[in-house]
N, C-alpha and C. Protein backbone atom coordinates (compact mmCIF):
# COMPACT_ATOMS: atom_id res chain seq x y z
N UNK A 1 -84.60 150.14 115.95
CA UNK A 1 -84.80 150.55 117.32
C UNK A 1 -84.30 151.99 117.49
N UNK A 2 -84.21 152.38 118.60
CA UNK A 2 -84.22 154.13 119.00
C UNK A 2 -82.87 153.87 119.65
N UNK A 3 -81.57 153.99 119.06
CA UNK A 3 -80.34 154.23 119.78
C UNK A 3 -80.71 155.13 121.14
N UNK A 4 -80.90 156.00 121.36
CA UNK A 4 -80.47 157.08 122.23
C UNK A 4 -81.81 156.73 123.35
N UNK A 5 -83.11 156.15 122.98
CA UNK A 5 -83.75 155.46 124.32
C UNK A 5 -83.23 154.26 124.96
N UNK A 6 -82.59 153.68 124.03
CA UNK A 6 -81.76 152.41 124.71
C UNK A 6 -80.61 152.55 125.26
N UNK A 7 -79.99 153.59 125.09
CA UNK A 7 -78.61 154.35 125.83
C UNK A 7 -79.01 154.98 126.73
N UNK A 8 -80.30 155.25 126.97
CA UNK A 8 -81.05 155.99 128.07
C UNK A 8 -81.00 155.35 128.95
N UNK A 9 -82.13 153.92 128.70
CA UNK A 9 -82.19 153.04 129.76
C UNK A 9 -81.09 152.17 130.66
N UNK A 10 -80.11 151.68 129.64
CA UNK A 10 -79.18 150.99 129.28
C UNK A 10 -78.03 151.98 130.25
N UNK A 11 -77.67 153.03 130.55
CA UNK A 11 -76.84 154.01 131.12
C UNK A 11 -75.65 154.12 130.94
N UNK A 12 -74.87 153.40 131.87
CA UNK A 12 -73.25 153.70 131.78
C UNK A 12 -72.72 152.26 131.55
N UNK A 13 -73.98 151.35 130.81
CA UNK A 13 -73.57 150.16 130.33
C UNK A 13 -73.68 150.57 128.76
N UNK A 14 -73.92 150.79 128.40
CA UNK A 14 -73.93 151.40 127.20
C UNK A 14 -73.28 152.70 126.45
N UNK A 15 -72.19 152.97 127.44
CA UNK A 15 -71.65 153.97 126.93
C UNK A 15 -70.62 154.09 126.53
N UNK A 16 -69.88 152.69 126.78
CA UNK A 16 -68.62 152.48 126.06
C UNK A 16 -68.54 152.22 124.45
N UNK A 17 -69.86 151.68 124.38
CA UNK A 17 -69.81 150.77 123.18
C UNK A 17 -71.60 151.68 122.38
N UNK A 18 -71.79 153.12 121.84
CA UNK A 18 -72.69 153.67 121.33
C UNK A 18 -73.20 153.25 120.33
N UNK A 19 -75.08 152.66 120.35
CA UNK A 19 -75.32 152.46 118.69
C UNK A 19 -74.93 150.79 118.52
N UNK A 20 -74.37 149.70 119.71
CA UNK A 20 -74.21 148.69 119.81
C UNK A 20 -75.63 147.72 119.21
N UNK A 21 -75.60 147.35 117.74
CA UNK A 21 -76.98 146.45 117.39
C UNK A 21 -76.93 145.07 117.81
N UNK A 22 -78.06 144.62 117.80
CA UNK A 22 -78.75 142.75 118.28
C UNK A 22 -77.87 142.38 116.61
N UNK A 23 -77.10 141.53 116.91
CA UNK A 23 -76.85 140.67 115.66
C UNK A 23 -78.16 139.51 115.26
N UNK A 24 -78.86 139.76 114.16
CA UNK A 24 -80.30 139.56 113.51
C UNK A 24 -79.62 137.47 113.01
N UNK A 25 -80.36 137.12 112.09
CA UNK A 25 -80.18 135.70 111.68
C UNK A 25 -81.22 135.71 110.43
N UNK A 26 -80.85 135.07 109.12
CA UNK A 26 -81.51 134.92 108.39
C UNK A 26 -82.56 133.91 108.44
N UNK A 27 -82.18 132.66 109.03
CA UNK A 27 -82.39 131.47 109.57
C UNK A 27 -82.99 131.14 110.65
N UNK A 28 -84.09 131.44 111.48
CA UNK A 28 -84.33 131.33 112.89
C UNK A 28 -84.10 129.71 112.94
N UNK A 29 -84.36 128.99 112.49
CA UNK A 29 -83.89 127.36 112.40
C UNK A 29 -82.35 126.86 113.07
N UNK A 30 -81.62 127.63 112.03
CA UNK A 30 -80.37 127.39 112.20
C UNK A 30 -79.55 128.63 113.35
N UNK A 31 -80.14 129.81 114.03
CA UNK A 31 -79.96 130.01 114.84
C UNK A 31 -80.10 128.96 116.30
N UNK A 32 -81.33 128.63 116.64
CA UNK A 32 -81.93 127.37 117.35
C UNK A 32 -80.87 126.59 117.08
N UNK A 33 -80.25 125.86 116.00
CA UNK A 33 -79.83 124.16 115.91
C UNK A 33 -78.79 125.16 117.09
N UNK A 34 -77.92 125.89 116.83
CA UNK A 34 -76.75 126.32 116.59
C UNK A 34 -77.05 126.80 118.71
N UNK A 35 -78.02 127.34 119.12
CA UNK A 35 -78.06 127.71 120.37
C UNK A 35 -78.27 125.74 121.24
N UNK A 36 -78.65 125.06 120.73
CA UNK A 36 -78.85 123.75 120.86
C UNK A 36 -77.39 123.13 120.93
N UNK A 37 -76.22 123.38 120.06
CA UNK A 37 -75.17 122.77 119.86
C UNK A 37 -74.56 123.39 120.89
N UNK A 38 -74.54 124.58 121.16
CA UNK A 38 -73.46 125.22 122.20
C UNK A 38 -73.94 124.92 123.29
N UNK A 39 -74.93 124.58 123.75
CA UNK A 39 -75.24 124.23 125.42
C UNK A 39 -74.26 123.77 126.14
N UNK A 40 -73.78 124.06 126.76
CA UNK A 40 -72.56 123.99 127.82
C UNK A 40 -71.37 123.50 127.08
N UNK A 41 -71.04 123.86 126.02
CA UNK A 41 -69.46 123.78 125.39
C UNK A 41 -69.23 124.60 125.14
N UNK A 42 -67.75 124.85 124.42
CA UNK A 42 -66.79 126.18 124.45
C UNK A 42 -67.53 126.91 123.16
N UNK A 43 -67.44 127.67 122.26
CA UNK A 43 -67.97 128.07 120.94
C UNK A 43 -67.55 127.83 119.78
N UNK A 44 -65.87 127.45 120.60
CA UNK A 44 -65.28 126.48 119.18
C UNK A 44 -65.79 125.45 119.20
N UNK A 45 -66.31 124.83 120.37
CA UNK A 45 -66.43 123.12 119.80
C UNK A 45 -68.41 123.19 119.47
N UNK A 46 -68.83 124.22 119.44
CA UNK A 46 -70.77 124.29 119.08
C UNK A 46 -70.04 124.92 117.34
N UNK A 47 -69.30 125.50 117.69
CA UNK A 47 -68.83 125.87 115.64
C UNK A 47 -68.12 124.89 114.78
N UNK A 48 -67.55 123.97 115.62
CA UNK A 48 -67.14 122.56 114.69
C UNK A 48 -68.50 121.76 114.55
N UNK A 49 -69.24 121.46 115.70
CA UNK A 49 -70.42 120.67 115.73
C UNK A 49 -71.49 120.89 114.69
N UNK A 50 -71.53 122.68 114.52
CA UNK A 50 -72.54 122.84 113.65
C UNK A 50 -72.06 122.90 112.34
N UNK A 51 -70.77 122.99 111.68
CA UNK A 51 -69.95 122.52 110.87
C UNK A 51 -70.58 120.97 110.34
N UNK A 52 -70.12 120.15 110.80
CA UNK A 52 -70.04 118.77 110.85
C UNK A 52 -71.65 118.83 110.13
N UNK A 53 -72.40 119.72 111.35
CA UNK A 53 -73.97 118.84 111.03
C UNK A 53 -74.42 119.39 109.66
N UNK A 54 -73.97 120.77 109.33
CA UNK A 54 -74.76 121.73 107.75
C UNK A 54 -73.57 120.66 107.02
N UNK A 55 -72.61 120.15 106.87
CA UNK A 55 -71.73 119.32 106.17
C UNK A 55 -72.81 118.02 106.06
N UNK A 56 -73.33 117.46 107.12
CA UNK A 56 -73.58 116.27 106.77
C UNK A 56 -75.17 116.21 106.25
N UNK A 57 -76.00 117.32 106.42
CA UNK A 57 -77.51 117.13 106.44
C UNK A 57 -77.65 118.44 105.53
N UNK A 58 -76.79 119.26 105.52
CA UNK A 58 -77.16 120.80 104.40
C UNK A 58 -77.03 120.58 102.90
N UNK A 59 -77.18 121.14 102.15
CA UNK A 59 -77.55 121.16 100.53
C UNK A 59 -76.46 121.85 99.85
N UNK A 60 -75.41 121.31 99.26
CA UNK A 60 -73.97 121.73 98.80
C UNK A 60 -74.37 123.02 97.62
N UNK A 61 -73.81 123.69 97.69
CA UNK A 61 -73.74 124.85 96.85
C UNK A 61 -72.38 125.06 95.96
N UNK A 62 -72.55 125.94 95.03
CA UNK A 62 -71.76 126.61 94.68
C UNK A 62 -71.32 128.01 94.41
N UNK A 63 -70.39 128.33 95.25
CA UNK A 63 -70.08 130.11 94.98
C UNK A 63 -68.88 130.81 95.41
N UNK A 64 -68.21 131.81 95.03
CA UNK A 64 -67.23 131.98 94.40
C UNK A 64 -66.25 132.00 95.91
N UNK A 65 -66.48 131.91 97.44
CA UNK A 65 -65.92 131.38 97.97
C UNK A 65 -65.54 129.93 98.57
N UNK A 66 -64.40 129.58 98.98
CA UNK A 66 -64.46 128.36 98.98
C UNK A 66 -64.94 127.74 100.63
N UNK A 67 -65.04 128.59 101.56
CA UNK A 67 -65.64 127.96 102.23
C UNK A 67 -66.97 128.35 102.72
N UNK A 68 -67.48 128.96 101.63
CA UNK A 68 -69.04 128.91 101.22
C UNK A 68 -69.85 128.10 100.60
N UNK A 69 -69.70 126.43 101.30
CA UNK A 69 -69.69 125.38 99.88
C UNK A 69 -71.32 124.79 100.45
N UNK A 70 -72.22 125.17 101.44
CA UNK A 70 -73.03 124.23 101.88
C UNK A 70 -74.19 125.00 102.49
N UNK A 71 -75.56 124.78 101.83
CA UNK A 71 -77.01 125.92 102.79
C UNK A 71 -76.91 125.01 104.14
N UNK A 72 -77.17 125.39 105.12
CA UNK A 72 -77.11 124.52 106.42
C UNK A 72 -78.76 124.16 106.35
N UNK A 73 -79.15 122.98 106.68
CA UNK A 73 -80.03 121.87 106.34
C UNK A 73 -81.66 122.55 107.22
N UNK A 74 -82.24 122.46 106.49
CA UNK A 74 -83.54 123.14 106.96
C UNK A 74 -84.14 121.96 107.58
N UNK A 75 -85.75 122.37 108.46
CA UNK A 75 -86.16 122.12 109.92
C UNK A 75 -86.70 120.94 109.11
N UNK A 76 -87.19 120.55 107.93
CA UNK A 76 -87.77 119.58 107.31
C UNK A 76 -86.52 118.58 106.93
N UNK A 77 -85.79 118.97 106.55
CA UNK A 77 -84.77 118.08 106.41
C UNK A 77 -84.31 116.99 107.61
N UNK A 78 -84.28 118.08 108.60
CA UNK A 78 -83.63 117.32 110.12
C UNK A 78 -84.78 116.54 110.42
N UNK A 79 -86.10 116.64 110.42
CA UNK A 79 -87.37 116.47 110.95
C UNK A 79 -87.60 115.00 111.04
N UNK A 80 -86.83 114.77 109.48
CA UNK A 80 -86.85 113.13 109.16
C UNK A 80 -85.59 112.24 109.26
N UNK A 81 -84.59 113.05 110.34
CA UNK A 81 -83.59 112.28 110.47
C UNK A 81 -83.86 111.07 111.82
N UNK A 82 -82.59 110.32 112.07
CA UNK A 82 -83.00 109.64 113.60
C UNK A 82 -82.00 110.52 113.98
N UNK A 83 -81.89 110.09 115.73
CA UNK A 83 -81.42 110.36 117.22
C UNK A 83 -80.28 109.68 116.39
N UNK A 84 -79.67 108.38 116.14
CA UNK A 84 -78.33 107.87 115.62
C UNK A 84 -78.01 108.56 114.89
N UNK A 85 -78.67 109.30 113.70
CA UNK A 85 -77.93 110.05 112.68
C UNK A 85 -77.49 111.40 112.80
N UNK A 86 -78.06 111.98 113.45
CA UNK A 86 -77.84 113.14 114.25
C UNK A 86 -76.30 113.10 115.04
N UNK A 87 -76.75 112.12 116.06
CA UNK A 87 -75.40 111.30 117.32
C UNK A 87 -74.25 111.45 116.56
N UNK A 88 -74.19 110.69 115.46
CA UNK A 88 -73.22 110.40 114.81
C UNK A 88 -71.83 110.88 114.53
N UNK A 89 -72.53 112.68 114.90
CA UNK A 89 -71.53 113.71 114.17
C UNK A 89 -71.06 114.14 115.54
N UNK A 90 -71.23 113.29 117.20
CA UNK A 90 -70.85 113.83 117.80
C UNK A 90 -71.39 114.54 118.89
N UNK A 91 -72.63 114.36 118.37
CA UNK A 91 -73.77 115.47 119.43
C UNK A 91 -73.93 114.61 120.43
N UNK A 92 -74.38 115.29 121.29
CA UNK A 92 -74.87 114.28 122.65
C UNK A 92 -76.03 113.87 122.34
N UNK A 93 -76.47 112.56 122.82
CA UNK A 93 -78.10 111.77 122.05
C UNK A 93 -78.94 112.60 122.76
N UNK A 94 -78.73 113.65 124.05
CA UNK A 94 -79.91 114.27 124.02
C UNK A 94 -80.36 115.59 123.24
N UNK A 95 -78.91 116.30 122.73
CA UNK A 95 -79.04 117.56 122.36
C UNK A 95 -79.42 116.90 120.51
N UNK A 96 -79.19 115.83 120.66
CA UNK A 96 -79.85 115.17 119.16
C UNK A 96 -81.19 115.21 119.15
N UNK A 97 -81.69 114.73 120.37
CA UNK A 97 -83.23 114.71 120.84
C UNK A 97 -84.10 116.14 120.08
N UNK A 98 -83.62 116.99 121.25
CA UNK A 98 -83.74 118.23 121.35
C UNK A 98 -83.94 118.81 119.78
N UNK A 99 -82.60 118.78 119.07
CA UNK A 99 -82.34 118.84 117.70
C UNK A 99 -83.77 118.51 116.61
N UNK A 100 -84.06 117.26 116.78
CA UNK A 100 -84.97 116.78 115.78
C UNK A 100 -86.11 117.11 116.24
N UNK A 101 -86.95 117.32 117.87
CA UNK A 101 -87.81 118.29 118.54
C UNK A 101 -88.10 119.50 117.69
N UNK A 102 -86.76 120.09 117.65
CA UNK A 102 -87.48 121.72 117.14
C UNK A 102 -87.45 121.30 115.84
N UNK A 103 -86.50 120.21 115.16
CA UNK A 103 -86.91 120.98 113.63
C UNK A 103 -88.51 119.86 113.69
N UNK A 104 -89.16 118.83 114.00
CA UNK A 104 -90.25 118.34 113.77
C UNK A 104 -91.31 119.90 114.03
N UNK A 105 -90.87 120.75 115.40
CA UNK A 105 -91.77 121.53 115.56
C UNK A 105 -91.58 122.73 114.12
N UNK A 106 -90.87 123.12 114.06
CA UNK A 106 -90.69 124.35 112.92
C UNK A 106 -90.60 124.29 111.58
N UNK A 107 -90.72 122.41 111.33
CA UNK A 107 -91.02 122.01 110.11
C UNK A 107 -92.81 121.47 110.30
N UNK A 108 -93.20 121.42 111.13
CA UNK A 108 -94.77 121.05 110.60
C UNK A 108 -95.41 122.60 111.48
N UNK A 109 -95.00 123.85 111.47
CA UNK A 109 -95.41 125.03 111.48
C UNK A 109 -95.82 125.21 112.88
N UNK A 110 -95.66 124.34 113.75
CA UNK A 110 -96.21 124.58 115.48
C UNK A 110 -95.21 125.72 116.00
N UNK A 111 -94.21 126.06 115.55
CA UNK A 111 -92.97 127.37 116.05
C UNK A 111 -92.73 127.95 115.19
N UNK A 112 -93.01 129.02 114.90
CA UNK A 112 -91.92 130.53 114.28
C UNK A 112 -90.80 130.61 114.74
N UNK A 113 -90.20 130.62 114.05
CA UNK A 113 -89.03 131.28 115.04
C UNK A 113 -88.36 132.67 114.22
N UNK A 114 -89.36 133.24 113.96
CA UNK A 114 -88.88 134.52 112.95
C UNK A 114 -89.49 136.18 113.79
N UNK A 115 -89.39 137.49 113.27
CA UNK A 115 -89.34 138.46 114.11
C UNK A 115 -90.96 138.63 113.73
N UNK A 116 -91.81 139.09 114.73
CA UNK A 116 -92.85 139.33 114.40
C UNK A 116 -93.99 137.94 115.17
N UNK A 117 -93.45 137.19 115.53
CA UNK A 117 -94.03 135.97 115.94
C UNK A 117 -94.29 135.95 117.32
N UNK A 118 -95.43 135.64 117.78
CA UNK A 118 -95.67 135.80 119.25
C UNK A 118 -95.03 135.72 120.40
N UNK A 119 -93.87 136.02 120.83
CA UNK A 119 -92.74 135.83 121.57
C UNK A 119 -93.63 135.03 122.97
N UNK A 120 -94.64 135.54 123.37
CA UNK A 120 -94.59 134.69 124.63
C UNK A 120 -95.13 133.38 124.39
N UNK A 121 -96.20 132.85 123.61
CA UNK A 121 -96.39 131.65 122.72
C UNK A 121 -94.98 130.99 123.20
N UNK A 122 -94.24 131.75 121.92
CA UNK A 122 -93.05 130.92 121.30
C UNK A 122 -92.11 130.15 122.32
N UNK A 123 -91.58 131.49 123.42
CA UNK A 123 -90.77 130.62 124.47
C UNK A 123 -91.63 129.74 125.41
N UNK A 124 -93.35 129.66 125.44
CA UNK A 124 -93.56 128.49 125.96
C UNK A 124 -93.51 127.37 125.55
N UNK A 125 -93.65 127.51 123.98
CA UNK A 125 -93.75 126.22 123.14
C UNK A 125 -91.47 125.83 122.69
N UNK A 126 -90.74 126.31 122.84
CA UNK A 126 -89.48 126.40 123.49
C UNK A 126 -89.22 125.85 124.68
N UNK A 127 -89.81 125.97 125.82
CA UNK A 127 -89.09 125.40 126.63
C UNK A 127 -89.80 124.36 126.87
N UNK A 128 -90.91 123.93 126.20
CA UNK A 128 -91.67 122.83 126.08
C UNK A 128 -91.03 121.97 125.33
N UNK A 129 -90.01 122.22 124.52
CA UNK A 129 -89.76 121.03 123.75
C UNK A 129 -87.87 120.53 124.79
N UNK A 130 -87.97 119.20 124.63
CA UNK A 130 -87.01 118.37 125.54
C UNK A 130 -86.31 119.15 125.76
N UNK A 131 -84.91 119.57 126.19
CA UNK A 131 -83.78 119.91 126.35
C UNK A 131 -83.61 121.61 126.10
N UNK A 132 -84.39 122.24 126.41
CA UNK A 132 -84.98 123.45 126.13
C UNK A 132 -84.85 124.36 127.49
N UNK A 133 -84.03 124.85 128.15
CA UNK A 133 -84.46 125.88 129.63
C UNK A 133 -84.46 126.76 129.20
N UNK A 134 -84.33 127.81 129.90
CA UNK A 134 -84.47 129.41 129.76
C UNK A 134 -83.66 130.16 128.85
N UNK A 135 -82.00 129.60 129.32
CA UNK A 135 -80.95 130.25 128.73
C UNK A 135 -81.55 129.85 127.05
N UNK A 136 -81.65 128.98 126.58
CA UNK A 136 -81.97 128.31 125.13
C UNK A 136 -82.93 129.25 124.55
N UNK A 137 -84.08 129.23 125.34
CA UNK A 137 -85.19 130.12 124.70
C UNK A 137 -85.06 131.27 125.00
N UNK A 138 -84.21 132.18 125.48
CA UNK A 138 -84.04 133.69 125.66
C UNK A 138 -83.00 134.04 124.64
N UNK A 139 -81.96 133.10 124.10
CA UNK A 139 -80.91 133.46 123.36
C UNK A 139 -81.98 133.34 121.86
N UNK A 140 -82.94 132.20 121.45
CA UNK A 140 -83.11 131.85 120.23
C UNK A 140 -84.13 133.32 120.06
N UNK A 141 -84.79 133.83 121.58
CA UNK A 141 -85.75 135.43 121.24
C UNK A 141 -84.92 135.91 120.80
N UNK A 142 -83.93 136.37 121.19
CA UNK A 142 -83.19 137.53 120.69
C UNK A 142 -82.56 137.38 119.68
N UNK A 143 -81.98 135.96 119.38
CA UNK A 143 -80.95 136.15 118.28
C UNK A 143 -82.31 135.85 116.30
N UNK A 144 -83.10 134.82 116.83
CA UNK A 144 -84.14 134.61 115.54
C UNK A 144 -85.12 135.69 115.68
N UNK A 145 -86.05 136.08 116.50
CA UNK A 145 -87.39 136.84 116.62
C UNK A 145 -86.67 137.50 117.05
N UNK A 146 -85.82 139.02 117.25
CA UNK A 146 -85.19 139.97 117.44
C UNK A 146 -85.94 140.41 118.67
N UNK A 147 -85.93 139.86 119.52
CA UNK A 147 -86.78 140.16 120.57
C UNK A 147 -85.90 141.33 121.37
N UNK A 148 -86.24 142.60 121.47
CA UNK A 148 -85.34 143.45 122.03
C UNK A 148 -85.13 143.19 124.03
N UNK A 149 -86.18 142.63 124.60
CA UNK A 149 -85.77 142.51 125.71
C UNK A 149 -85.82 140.93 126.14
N UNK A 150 -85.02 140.00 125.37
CA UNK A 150 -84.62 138.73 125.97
C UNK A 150 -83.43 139.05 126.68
N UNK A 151 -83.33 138.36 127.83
CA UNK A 151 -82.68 138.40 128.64
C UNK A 151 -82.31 136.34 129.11
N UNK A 152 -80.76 136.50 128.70
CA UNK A 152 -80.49 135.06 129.32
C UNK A 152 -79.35 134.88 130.33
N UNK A 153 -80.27 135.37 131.13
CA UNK A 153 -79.53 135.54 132.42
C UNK A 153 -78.85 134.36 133.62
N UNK A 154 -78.57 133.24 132.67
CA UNK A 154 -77.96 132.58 133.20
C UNK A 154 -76.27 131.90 132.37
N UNK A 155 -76.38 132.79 131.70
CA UNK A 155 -75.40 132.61 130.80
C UNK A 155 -73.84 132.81 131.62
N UNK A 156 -72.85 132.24 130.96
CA UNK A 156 -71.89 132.71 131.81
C UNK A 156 -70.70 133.73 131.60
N UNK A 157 -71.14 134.22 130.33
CA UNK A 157 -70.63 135.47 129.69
C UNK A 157 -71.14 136.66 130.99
N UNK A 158 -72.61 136.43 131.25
CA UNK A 158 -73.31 137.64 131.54
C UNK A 158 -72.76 137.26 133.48
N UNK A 159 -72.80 136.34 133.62
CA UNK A 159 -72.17 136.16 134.77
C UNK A 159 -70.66 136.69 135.65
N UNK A 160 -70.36 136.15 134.52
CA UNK A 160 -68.77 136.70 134.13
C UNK A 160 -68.50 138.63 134.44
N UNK A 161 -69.34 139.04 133.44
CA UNK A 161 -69.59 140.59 133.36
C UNK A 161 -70.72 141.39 134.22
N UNK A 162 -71.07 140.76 134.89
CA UNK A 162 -71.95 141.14 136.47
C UNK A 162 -70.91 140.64 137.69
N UNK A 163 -69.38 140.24 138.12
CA UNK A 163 -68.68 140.12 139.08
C UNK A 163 -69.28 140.41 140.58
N UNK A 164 -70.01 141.36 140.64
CA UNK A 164 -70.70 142.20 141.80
C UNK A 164 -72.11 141.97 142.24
N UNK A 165 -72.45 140.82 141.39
CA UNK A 165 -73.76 140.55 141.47
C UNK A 165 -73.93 139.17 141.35
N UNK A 166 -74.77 138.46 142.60
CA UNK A 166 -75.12 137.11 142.56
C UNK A 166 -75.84 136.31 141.79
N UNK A 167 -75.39 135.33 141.57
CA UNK A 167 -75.71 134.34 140.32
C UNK A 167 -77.54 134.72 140.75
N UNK A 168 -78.28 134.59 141.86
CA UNK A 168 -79.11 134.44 141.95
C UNK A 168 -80.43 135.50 141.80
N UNK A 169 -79.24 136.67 141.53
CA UNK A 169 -79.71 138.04 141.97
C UNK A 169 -79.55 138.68 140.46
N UNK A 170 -79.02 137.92 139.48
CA UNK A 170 -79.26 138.49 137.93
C UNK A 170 -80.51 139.08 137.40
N UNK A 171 -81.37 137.73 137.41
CA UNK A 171 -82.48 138.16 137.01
C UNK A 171 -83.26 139.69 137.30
N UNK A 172 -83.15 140.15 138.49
CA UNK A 172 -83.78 140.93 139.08
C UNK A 172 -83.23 142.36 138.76
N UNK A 173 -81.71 142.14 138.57
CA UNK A 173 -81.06 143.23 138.03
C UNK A 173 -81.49 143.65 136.73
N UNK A 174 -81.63 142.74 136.43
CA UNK A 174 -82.13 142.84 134.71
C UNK A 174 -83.24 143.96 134.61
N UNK A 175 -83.86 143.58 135.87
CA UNK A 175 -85.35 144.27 135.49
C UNK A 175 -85.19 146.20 135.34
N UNK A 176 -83.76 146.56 135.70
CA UNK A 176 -83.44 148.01 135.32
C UNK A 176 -83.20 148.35 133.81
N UNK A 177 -83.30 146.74 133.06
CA UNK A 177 -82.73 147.51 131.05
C UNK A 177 -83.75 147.23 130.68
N UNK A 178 -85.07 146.94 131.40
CA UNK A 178 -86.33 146.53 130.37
C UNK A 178 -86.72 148.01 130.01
N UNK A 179 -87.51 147.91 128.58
CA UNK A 179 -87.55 146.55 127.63
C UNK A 179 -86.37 146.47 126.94
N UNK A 180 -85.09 146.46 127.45
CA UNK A 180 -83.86 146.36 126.07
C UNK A 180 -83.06 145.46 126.55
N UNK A 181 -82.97 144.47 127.52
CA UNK A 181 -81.85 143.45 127.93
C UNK A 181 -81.69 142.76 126.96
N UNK A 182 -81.65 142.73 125.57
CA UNK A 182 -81.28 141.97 124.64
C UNK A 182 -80.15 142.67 124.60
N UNK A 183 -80.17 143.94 124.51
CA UNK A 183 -78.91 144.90 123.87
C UNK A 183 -78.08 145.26 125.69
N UNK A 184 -79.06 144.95 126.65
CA UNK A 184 -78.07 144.96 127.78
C UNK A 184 -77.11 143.53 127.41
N UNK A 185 -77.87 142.60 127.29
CA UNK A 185 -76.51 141.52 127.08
C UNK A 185 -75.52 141.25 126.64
N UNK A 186 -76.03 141.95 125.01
CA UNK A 186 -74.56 141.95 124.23
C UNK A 186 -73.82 143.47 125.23
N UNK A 187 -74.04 144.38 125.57
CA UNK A 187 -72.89 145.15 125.81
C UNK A 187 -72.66 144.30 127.24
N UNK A 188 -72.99 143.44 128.01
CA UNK A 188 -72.35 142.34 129.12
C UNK A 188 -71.22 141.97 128.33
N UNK A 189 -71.80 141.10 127.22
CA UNK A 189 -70.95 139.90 126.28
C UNK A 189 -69.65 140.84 126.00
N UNK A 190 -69.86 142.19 125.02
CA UNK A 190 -68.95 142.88 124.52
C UNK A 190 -67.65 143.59 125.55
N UNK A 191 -68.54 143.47 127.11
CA UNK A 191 -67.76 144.31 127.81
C UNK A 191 -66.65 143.17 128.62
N UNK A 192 -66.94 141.93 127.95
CA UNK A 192 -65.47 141.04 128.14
C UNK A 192 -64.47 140.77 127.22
N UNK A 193 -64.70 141.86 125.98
CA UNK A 193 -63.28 141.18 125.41
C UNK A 193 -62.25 142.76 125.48
């Protein structure tokens, strides 16, 4: 992307933090499980959850760190699990739902979830699948398909870091970082710690 047009648009939100990049994903799969697990819990308890699940359904490895021991379990793998086996580790039976939804969809090829893939397609066929709203499919644009202007504007990071602005009245604000509210969000996210 063009640092200095996105510091353009972006203004005096972007000026603390210069050259601020979209953190990318090798995995658009396991980005998804992982935006699926955190739905309304803390990030420690969506990073134990997704722990548990590449532990119980991922493909053990070996390499020279030790808690590098496991590939986290691809969309075909999950595809053929049940709602109980999923549950099991803890998940809620609907975000299990949800869970085996996308990987059935991204294991029999109905979703991309990689950069280059039809973004508006994608978040319809996203929020089409169960347990899926906005916040879900604006985080999985930006963080799998590098979508430079997802915007998940109901998040409560971004809530948090808009104080001056109504829950209801986000969206609309937004419409001053297009096309870059991907990179407006993280400097939201960044401008709370």
């Amino acid at each position: 992307m063009h640092p200095a047009k996105i510091a353009g648009v972006l203004g005096d939100l972007a000026k603390p933090r210069p050259g601020l990049r979209l953190p990318g994903a090798f995995d658009g799969f396991e980005v998804a499980v992982r935006a699926v697990l955190g739905q309304q819990i803390s990030v420690v308890a969506a990073r134990t959850l997704a722990g548990r699940f590449a532990a119980a359904f991922g493909t053990p490895i070996e390499t020279p760190f030790a808690s590098l021991n496991v590939l986290f379990p691809t969309a075909g793998d999950i595809a053929v699990r049940s709602v109980d086996q999923v549950a099991s580790l803890g998940i809620v039976g609907s975000r299990a739902r949800t869970i085996i939804a996308l990987a059935d969809a991204v294991a029999s090829g109905s979703l991309a979830l990689a950069p280059g893939a039809d973004v508006a397609a994608t978040l319809d066929a996203l929020r089409a699948l169960p347990g899926v709203g906005e916040w879900t499919a604006q985080y999985i644009a930006m963080r799998a398909m590098a979508w430079p202007d997802a915007f998940p504007h109901t998040d409560l990071g971004i809530i948090k870091a808009l104080p001056n602005v109504a829950k209801k009245e986000i969206l609309a604000a937004g419409e001053a970082w297009r096309p870059w509210r991907s990179y407006a969000t993280m400097h939201l996210w960044q401008s709370l710690t």
